[in-house]
PDB file of N, CA and C in Angstrom:
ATOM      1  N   UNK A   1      43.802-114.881  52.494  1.00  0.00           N
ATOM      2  CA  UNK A   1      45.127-114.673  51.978  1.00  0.00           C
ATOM      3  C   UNK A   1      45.496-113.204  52.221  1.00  0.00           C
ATOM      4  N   UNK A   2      46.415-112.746  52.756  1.00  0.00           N
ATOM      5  CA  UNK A   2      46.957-111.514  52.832  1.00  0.00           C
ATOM      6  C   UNK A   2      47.067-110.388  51.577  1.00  0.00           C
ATOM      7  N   UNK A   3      46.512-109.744  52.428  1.00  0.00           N
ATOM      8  CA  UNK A   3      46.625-108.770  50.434  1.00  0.00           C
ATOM      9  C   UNK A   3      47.946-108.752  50.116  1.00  0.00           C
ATOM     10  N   UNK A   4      48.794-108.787  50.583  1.00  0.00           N
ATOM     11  CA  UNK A   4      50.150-108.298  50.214  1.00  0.00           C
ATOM     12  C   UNK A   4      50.542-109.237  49.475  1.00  0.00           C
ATOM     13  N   UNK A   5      50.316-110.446  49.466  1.00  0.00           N
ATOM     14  CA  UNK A   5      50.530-112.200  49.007  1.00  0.00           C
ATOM     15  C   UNK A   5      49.914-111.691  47.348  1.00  0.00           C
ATOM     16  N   UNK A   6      48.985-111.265  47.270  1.00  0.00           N
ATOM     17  CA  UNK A   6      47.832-110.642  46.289  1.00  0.00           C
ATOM     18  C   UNK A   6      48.426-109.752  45.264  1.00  0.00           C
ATOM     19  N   UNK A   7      49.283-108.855  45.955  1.00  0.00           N
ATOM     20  CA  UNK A   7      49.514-107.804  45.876  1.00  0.00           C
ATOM     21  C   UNK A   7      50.968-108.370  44.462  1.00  0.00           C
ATOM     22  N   UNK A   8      51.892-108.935  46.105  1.00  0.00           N
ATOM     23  CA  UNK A   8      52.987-109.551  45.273  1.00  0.00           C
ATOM     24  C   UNK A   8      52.926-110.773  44.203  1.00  0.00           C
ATOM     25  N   UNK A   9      51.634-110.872  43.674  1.00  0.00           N
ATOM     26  CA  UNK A   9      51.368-112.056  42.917  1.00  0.00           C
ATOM     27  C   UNK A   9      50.893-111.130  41.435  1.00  0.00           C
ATOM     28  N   UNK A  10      50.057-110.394  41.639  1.00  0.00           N
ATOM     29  CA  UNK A  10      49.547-109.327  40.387  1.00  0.00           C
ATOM     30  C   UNK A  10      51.285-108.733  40.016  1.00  0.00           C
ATOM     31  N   UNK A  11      51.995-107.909  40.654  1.00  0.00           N
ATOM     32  CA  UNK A  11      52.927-107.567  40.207  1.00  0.00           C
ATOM     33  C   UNK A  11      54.185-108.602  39.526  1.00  0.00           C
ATOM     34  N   UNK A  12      53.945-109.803  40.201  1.00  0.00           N
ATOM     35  CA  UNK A  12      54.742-110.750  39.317  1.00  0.00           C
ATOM     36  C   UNK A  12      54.524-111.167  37.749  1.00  0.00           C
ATOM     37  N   UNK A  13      53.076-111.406  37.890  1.00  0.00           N
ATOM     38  CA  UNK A  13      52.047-111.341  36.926  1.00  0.00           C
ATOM     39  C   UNK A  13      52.483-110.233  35.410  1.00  0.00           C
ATOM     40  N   UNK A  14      52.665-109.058  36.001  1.00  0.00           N
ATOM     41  CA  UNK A  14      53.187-107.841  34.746  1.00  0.00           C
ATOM     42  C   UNK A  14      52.360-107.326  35.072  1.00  0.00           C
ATOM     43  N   UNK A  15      51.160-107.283  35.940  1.00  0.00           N
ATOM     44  CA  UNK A  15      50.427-106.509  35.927  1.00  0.00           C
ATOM     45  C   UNK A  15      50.023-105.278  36.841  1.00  0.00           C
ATOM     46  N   UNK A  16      49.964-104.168  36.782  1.00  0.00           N
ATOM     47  CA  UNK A  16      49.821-103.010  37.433  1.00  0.00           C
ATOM     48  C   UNK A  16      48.982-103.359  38.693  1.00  0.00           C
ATOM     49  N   UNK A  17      49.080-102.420  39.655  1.00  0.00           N
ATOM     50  CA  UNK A  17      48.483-102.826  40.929  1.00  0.00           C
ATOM     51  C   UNK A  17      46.944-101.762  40.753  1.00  0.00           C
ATOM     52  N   UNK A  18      47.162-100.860  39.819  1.00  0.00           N
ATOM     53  CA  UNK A  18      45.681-100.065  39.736  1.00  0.00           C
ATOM     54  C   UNK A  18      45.293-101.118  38.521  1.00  0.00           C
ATOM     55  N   UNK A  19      43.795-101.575  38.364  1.00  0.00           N
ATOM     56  CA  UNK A  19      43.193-102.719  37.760  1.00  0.00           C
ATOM     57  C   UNK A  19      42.467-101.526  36.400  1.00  0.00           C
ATOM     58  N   UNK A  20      42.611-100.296  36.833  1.00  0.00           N
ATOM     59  CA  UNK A  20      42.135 -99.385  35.440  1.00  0.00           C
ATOM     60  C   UNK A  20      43.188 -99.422  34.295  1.00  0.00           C
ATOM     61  N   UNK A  21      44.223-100.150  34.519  1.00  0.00           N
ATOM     62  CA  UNK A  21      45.207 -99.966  33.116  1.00  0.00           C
ATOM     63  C   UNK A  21      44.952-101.246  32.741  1.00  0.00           C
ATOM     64  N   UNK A  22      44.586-101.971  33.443  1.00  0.00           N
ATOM     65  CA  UNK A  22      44.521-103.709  32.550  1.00  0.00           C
ATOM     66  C   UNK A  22      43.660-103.371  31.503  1.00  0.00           C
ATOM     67  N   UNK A  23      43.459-104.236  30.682  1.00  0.00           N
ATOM     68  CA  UNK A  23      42.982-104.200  29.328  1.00  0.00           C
ATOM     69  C   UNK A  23      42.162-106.071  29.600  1.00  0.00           C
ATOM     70  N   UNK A  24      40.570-105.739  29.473  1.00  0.00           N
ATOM     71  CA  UNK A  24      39.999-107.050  29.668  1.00  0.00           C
ATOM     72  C   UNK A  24      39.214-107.336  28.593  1.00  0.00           C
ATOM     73  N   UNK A  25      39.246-108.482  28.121  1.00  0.00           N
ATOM     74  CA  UNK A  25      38.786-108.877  26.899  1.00  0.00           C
ATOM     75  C   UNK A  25      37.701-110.442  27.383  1.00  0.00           C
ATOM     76  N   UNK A  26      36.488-110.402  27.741  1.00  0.00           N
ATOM     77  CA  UNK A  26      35.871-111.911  27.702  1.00  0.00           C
ATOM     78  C   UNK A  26      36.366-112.163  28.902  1.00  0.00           C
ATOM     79  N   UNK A  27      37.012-113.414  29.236  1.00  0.00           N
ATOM     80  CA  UNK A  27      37.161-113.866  30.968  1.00  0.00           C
ATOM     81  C   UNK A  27      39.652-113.593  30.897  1.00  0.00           C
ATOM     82  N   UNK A  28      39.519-112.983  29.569  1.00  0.00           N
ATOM     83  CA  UNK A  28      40.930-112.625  29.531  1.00  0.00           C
ATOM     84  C   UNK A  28      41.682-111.323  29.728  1.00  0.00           C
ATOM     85  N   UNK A  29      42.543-111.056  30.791  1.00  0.00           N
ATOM     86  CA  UNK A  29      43.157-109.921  31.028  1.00  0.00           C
ATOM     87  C   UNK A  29      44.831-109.751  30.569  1.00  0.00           C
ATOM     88  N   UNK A  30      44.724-108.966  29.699  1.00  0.00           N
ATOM     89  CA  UNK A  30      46.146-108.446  28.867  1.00  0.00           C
ATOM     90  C   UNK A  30      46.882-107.029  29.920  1.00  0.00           C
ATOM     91  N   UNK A  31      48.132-107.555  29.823  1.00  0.00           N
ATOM     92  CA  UNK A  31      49.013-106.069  30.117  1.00  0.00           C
ATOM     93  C   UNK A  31      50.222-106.037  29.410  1.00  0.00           C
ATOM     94  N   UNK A  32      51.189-105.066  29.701  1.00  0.00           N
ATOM     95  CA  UNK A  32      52.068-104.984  28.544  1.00  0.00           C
ATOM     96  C   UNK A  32      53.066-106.291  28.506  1.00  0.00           C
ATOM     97  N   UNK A  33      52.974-106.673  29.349  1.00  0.00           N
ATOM     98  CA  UNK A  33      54.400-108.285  29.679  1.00  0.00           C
ATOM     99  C   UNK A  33      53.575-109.052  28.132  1.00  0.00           C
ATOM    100  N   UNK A  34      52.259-109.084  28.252  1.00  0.00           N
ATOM    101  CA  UNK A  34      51.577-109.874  27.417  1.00  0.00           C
ATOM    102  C   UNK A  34      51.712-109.525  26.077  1.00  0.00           C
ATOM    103  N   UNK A  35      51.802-108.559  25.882  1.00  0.00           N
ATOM    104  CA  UNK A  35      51.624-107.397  24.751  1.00  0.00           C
ATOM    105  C   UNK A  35      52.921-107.260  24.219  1.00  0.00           C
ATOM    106  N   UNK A  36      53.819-107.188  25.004  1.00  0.00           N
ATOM    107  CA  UNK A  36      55.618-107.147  24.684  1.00  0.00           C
ATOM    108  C   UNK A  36      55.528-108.875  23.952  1.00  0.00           C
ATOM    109  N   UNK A  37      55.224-109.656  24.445  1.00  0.00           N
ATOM    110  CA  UNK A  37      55.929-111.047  23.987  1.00  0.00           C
ATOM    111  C   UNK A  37      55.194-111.586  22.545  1.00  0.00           C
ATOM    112  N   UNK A  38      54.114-110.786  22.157  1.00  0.00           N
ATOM    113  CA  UNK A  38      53.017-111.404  20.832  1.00  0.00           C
ATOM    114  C   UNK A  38      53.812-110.047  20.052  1.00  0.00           C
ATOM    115  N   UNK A  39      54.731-109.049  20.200  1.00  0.00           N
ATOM    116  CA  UNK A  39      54.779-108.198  19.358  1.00  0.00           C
ATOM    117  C   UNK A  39      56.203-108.768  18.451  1.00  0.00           C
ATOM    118  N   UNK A  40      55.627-108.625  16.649  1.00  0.00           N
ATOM    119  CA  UNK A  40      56.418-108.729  15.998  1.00  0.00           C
ATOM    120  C   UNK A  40      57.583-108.399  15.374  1.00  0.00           C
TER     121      UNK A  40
END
């Protein structure tokens, strides 16, 4: 698969293209899209 396919799939995702800001918990990865929609 083309990285760029990759590329444009993580950023759809919410998630940053550097993998040091994700936030990983167990086999689960949080970013702020995730974090914006559980906030009360």
């Amino acid at each position: 698969m083309p990285q760029s396919v990759v590329l444009n799939s993580i950023e759809a995702a919410g998630f940053d293209v550097d993998v040091t800001c994700w936030f990983k918990w167990n086999h689960d990865v949080y970013r702020w899209k995730f974090q914006q929609s559980w906030e009360l």
